[in-house]
PDB file of N, CA and C in Angstrom:
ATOM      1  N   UNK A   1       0.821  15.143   2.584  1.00  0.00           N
ATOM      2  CA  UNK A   1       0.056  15.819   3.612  1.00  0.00           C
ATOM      3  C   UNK A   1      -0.769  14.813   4.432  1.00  0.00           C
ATOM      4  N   UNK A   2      -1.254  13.695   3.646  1.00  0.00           N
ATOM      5  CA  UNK A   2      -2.271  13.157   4.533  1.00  0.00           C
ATOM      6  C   UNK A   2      -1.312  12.143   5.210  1.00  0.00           C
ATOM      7  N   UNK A   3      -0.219  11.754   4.878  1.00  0.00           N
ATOM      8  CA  UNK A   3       0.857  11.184   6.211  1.00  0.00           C
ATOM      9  C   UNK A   3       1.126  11.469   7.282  1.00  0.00           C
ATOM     10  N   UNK A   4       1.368  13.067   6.927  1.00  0.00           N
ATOM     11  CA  UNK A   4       1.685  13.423   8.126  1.00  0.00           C
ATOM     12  C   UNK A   4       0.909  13.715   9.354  1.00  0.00           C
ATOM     13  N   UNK A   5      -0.432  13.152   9.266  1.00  0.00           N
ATOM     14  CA  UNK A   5      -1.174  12.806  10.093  1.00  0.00           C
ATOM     15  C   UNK A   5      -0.770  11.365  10.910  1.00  0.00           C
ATOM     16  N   UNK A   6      -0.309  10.815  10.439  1.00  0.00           N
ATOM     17  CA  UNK A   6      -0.648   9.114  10.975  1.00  0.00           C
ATOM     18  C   UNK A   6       1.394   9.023  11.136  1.00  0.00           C
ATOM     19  N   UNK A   7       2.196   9.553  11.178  1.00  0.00           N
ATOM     20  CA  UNK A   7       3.706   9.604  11.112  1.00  0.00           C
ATOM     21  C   UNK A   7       4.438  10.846  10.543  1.00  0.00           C
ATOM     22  N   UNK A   8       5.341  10.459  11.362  1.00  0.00           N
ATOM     23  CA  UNK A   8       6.592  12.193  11.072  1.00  0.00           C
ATOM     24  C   UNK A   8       7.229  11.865   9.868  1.00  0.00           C
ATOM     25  N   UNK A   9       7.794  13.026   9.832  1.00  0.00           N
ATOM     26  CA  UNK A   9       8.431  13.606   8.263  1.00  0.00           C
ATOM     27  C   UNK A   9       9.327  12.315   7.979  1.00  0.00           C
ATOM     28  N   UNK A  10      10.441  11.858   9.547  1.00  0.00           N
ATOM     29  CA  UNK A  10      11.510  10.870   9.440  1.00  0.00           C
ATOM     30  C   UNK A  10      10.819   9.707   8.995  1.00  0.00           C
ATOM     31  N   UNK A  11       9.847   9.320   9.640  1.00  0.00           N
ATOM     32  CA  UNK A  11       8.983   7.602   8.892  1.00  0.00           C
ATOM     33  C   UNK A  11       8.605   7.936   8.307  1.00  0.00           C
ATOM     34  N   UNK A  12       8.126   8.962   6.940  1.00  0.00           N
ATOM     35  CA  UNK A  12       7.932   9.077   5.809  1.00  0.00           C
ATOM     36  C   UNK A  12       9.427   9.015   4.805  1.00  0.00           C
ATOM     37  N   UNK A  13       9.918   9.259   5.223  1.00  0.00           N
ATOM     38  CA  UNK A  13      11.164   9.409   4.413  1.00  0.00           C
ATOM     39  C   UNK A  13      12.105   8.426   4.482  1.00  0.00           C
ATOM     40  N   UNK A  14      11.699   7.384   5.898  1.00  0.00           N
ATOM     41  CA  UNK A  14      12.711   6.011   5.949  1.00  0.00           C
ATOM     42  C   UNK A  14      11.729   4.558   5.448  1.00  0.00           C
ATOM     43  N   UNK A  15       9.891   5.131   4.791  1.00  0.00           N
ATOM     44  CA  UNK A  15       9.066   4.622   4.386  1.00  0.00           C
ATOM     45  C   UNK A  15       8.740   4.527   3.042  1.00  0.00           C
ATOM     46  N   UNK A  16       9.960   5.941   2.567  1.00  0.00           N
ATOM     47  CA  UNK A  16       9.418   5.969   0.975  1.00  0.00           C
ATOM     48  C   UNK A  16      10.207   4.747  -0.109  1.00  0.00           C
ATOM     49  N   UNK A  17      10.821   4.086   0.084  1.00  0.00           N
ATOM     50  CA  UNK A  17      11.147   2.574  -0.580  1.00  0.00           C
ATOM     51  C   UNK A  17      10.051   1.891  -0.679  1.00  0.00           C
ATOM     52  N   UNK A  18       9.477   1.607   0.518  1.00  0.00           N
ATOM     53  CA  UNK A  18       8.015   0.837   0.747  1.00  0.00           C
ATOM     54  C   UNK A  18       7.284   1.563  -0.047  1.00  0.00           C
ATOM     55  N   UNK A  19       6.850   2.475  -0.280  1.00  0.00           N
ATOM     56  CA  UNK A  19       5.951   2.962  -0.945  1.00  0.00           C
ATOM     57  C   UNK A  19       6.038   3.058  -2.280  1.00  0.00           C
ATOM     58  N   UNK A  20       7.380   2.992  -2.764  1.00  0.00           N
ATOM     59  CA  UNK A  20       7.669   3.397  -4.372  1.00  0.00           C
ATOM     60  C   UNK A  20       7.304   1.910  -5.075  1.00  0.00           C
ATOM     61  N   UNK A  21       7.651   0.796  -4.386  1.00  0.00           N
ATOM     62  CA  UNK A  21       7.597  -0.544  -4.648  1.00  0.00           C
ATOM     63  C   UNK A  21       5.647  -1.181  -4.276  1.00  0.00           C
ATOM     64  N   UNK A  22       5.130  -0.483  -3.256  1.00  0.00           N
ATOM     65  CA  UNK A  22       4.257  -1.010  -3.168  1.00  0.00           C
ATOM     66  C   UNK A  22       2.509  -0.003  -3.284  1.00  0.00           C
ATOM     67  N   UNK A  23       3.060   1.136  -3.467  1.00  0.00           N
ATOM     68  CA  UNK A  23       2.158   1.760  -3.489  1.00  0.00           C
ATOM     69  C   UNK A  23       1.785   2.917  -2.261  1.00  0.00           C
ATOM     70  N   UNK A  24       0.597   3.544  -2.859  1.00  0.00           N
ATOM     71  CA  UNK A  24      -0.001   4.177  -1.197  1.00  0.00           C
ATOM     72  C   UNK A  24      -1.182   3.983  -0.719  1.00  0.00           C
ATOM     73  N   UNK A  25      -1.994   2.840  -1.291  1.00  0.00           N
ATOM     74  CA  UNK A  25      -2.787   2.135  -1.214  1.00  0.00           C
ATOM     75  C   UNK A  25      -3.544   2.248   0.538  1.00  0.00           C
ATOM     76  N   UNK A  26      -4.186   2.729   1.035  1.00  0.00           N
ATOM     77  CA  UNK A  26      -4.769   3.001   2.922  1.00  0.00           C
ATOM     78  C   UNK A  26      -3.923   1.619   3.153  1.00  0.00           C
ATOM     79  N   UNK A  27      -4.617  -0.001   3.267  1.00  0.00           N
ATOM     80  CA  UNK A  27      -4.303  -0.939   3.943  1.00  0.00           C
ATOM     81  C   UNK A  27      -2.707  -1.012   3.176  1.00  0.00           C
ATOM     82  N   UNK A  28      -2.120  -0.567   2.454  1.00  0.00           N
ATOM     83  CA  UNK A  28      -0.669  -1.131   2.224  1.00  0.00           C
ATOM     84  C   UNK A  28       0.268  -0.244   3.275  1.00  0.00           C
ATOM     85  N   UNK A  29      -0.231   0.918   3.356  1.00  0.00           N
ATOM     86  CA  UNK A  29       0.896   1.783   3.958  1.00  0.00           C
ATOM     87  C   UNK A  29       0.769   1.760   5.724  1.00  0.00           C
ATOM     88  N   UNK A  30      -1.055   1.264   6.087  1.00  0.00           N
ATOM     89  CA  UNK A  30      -1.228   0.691   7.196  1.00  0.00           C
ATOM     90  C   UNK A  30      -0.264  -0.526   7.737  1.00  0.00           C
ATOM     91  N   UNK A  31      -0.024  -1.419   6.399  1.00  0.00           N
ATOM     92  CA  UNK A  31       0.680  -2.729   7.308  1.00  0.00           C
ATOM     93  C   UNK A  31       2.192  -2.443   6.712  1.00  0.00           C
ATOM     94  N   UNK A  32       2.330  -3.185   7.393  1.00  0.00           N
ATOM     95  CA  UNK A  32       4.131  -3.064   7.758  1.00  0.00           C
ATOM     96  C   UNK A  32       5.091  -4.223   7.466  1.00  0.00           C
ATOM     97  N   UNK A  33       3.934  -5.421   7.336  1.00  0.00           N
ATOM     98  CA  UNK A  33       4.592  -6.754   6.867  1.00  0.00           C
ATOM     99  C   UNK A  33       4.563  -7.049   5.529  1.00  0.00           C
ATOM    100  N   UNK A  34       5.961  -6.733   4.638  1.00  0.00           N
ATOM    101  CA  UNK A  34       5.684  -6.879   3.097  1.00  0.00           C
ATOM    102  C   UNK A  34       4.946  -7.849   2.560  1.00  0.00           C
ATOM    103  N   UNK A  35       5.072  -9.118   2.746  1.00  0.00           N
ATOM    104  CA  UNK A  35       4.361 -10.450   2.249  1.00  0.00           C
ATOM    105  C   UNK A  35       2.648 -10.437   2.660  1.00  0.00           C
ATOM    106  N   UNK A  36       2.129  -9.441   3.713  1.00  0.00           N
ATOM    107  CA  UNK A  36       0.858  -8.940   3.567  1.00  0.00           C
ATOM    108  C   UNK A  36       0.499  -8.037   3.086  1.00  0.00           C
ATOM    109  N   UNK A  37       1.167  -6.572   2.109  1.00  0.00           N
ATOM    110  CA  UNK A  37       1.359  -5.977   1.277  1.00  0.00           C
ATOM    111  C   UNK A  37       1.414  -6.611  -0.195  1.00  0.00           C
ATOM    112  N   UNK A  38       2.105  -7.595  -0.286  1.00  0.00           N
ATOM    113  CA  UNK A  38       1.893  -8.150  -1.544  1.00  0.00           C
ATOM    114  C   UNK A  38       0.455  -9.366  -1.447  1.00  0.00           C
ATOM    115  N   UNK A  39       0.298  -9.527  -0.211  1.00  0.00           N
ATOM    116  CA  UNK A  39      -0.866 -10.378  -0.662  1.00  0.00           C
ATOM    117  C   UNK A  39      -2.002  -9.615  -0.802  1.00  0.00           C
ATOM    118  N   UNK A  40      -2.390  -8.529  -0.346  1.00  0.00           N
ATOM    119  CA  UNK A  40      -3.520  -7.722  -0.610  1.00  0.00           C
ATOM    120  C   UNK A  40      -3.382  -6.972  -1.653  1.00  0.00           C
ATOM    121  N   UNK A  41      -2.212  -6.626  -2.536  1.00  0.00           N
ATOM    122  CA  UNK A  41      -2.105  -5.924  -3.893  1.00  0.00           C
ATOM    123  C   UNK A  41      -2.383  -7.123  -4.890  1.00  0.00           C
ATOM    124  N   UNK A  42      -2.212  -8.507  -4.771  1.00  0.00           N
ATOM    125  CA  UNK A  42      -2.306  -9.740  -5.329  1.00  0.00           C
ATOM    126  C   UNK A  42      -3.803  -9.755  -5.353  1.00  0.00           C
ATOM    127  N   UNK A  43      -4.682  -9.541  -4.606  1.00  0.00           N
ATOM    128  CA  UNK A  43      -5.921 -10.033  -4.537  1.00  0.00           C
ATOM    129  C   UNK A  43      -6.124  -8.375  -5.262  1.00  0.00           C
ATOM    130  N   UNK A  44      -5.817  -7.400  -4.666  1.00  0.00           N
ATOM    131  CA  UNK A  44      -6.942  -6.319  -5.275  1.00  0.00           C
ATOM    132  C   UNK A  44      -7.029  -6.521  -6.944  1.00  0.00           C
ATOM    133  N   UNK A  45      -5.738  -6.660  -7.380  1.00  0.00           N
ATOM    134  CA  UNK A  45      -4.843  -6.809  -8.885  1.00  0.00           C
ATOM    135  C   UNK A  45      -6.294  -7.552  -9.457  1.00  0.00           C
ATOM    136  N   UNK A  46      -6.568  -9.115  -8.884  1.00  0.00           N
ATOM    137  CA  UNK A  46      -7.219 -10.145  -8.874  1.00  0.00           C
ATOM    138  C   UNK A  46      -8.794  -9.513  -9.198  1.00  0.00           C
ATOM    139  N   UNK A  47      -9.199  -8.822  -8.324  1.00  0.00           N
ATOM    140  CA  UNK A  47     -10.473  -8.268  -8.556  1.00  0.00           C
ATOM    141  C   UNK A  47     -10.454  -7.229  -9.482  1.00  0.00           C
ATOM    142  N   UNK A  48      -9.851  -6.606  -9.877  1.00  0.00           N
ATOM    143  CA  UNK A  48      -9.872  -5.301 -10.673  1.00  0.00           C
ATOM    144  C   UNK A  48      -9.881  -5.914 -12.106  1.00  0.00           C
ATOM    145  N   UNK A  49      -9.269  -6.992 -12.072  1.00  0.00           N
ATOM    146  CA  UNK A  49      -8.674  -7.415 -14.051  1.00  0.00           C
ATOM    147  C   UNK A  49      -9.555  -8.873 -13.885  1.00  0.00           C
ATOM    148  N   UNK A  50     -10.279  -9.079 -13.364  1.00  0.00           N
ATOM    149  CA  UNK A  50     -11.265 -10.665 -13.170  1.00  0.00           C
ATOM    150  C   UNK A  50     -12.786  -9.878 -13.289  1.00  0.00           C
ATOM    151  N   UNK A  51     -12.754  -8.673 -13.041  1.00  0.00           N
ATOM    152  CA  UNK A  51     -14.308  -8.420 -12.820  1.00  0.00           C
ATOM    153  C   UNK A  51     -15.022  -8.933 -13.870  1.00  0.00           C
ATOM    154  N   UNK A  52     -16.396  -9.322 -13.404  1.00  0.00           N
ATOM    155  CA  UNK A  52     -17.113  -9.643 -14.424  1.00  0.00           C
ATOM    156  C   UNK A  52     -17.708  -8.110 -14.937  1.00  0.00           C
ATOM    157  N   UNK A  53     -18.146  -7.806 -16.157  1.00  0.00           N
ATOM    158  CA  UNK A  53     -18.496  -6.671 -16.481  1.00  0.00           C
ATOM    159  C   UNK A  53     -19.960  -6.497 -17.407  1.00  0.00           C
ATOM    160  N   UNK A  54     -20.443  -7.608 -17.088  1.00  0.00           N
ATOM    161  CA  UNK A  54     -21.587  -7.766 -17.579  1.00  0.00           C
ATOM    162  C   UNK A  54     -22.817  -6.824 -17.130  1.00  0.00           C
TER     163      UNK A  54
END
């Protein structure tokens, strides 16, 4: 539902590869260039399992 705000049914459905592999993450499904998709899932990954938890 909340896609089909920002793209039609067809770029959801010629988008869902991208998504199964990378997520639905706001900035992943915003960009369009895989190797900046994996670099911002690389860094979030990075902060989530590095936090300090003190």
């Amino acid at each position: 539902m909340e896609l089909s705000t920002i793209e039609t049914q067809y770029e959801t459905q010629a988008n869902l590869e991208a998504r199964l592999i990378y997520g639905s993450y706001p900035e992943v499904v915003l960009t369009r260039d895989n190797s900046m998709r994996q670099e911002y899932l690389r860094k979030s990954v990075g902060r989530s399992l590095f936090r300090n938890s003190d």
